[in-house]
C-alpha atoms as a PDB file:
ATOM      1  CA  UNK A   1     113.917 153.319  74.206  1.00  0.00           C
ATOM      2  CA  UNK A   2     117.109 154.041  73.345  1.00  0.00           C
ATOM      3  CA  UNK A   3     119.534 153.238  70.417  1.00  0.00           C
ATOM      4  CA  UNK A   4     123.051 154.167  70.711  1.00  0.00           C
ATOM      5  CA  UNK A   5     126.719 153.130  69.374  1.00  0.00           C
ATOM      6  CA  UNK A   6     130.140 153.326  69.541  1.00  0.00           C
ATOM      7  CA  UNK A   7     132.282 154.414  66.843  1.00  0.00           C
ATOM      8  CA  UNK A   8     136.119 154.904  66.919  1.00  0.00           C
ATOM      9  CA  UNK A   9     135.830 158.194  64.703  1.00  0.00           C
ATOM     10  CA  UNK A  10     136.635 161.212  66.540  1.00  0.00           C
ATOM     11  CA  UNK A  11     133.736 163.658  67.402  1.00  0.00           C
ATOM     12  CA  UNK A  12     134.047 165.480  64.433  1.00  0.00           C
ATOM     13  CA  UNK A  13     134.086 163.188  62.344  1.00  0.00           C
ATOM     14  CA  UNK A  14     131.063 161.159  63.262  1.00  0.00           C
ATOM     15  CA  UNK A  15     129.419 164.425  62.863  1.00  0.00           C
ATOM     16  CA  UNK A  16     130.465 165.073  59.735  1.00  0.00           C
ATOM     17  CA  UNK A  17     129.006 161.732  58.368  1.00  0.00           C
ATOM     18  CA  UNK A  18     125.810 161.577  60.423  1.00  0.00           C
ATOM     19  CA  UNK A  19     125.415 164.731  58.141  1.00  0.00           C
ATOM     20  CA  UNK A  20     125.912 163.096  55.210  1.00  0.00           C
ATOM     21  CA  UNK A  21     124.203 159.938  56.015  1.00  0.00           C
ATOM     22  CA  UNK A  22     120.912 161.888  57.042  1.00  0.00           C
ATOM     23  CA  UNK A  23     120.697 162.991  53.324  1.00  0.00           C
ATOM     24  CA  UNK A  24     121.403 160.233  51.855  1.00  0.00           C
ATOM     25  CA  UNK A  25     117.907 158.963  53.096  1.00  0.00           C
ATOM     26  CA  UNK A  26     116.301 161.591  52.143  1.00  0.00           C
ATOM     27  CA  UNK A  27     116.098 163.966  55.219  1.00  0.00           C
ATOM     28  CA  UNK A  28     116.797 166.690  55.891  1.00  0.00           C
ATOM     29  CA  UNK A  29     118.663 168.585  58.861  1.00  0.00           C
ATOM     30  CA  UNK A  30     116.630 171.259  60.043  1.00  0.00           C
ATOM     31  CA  UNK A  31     119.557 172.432  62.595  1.00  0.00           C
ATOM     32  CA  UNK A  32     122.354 171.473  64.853  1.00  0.00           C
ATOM     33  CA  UNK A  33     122.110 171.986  68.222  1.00  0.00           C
ATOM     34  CA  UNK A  34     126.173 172.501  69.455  1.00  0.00           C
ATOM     35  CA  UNK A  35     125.359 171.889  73.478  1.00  0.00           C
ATOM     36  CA  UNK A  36     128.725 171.278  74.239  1.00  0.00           C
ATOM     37  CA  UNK A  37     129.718 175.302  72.786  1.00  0.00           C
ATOM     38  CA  UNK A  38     126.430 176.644  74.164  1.00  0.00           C
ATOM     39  CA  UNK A  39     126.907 175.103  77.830  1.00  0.00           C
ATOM     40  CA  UNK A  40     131.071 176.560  77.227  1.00  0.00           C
ATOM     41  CA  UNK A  41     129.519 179.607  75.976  1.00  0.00           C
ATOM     42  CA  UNK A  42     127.853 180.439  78.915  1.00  0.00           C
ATOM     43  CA  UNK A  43     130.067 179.920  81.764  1.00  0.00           C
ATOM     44  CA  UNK A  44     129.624 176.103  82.616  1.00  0.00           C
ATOM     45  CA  UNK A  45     131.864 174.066  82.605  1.00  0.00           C
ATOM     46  CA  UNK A  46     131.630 171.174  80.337  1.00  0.00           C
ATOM     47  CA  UNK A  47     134.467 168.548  79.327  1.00  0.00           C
ATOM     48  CA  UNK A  48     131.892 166.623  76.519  1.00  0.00           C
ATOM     49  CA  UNK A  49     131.089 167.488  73.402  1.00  0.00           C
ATOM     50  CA  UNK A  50     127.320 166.782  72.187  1.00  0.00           C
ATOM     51  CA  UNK A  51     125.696 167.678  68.503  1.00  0.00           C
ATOM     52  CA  UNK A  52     121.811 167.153  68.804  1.00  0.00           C
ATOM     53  CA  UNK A  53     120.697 166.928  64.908  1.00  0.00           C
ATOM     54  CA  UNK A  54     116.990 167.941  64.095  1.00  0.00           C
ATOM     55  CA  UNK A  55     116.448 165.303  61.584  1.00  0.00           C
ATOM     56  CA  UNK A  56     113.035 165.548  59.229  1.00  0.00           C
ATOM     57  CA  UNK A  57     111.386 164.066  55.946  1.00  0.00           C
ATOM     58  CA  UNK A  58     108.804 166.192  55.289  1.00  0.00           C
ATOM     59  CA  UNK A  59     106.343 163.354  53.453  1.00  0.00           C
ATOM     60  CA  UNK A  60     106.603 161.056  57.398  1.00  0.00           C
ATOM     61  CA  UNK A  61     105.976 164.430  59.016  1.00  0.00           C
ATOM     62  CA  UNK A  62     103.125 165.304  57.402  1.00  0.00           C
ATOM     63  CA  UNK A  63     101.356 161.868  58.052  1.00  0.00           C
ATOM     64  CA  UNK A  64     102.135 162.599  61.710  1.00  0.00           C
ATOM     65  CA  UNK A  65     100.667 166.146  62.077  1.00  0.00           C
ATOM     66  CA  UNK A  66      97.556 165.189  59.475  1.00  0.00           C
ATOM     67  CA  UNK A  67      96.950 161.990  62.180  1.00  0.00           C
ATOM     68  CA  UNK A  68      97.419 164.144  65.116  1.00  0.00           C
ATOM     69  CA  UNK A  69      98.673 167.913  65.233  1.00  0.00           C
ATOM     70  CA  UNK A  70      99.352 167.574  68.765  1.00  0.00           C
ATOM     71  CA  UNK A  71     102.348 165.425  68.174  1.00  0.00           C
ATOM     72  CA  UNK A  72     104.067 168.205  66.463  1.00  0.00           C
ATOM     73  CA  UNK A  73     105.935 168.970  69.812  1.00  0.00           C
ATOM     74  CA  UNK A  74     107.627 165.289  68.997  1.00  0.00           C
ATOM     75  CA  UNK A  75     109.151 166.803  65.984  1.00  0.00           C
ATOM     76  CA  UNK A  76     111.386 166.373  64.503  1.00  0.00           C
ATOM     77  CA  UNK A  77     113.475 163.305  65.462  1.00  0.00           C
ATOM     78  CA  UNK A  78     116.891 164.246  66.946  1.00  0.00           C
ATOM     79  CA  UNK A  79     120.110 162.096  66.359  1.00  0.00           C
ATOM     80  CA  UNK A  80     122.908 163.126  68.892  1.00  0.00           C
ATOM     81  CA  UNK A  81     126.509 162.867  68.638  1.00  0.00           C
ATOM     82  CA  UNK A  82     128.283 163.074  71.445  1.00  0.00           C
ATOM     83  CA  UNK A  83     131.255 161.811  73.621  1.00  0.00           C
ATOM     84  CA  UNK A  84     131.330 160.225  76.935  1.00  0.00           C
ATOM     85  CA  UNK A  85     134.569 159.368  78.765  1.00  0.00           C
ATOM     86  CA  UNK A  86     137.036 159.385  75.936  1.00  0.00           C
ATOM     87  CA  UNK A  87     134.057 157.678  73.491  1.00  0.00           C
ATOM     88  CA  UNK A  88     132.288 159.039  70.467  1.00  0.00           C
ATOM     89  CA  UNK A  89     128.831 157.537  70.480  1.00  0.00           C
ATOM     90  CA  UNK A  90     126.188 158.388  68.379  1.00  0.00           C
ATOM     91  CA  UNK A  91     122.295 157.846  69.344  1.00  0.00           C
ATOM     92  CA  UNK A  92     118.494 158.660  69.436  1.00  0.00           C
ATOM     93  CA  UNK A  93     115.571 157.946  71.103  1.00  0.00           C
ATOM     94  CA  UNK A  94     113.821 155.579  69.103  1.00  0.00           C
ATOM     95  CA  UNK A  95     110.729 156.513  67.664  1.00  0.00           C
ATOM     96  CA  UNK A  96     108.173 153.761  67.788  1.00  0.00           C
ATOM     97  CA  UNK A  97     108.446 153.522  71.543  1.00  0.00           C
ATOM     98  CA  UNK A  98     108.044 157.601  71.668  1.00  0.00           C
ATOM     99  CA  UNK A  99     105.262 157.983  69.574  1.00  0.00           C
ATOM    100  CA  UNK A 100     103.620 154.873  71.595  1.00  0.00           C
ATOM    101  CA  UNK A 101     103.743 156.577  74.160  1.00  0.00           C
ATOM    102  CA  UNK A 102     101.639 159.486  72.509  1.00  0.00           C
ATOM    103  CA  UNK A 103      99.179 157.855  70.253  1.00  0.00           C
ATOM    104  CA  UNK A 104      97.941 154.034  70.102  1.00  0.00           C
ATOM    105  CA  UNK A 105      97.321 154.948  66.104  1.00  0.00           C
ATOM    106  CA  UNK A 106      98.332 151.815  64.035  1.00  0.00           C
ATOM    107  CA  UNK A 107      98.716 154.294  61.073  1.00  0.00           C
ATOM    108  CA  UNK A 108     101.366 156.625  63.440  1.00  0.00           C
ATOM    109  CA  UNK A 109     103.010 153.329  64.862  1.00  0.00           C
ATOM    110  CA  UNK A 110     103.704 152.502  61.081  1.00  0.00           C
ATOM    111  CA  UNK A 111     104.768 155.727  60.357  1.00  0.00           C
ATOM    112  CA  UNK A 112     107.274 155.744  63.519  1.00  0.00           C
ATOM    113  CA  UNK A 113     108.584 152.262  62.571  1.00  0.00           C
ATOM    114  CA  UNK A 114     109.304 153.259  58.965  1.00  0.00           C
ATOM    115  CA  UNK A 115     111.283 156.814  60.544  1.00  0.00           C
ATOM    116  CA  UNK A 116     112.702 154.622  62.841  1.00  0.00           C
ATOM    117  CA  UNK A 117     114.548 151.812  60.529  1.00  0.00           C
ATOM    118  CA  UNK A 118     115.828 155.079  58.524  1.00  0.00           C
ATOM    119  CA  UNK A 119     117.357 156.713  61.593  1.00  0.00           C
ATOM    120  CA  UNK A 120     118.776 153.565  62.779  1.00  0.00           C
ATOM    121  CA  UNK A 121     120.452 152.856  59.100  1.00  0.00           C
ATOM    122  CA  UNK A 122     121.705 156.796  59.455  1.00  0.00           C
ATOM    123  CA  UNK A 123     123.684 156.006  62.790  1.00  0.00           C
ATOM    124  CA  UNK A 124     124.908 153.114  61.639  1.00  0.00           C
ATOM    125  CA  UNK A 125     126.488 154.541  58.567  1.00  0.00           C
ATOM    126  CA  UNK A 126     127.789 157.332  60.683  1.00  0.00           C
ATOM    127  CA  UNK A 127     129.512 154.807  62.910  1.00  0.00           C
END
């Protein structure tokens, strides 16, 4: 359900080449969510720092929505960077097992397996 790893780059670096690795493969990132600033922001206090990365290639997206608009509100995949008791980790929620849950299409299972080796190759180069 989950994929997620440690890396011994510091926060802002791990964002920094998430960034870069996401392009490399031909996504793009649609925006950065900074929840660590936007919980600080507000009042809360928060000690972690998390980046949640809207990650999308338009071509895999496009198969989605034309198979099924309703799985628009699983888009677009997010990659997270964040730290955890001293630890920079970087993960995602794996998309074959969320789509799975949303549509027993072998064409959409196909689709999430291709997004998901991609994704998978982006955190690891980030690490």
């Amino acid at each position: 359900m989950y994929y997620i790893v440690e890396t011994g780059k510091s926060f802002e670096q791990a964002s920094a080449d998430l960034d870069a690795a996401v392009k490399r493969h031909d996504f793009g990132v649609l925006h950065v969510h900074d929840l660590g600033n936007t919980l600080r922001s507000k009042g809360i206090a928060f000690d972690e720092q998390c980046k949640v990365f809207e990650v999308c290639n338009p071509k895999q997206a496009a198969k989605v929505l034309a198979a099924d608009m309703r799985l628009n509100m699983a888009l677009p995949c997010r990659i997270s960077v964040f730290t955890e008791k001293g630890k920079t980790k970087i993960g995602l929620i794996t998309p074959v097992k969320m789509l799975s849950a949303l549509s027993q299409d072998p064409a959409l299972v196909q689709v999430a397996r291709e997004v998901e080796e991609k994704t998978i190759q982006m955190v690891d180069e980030a690490k």
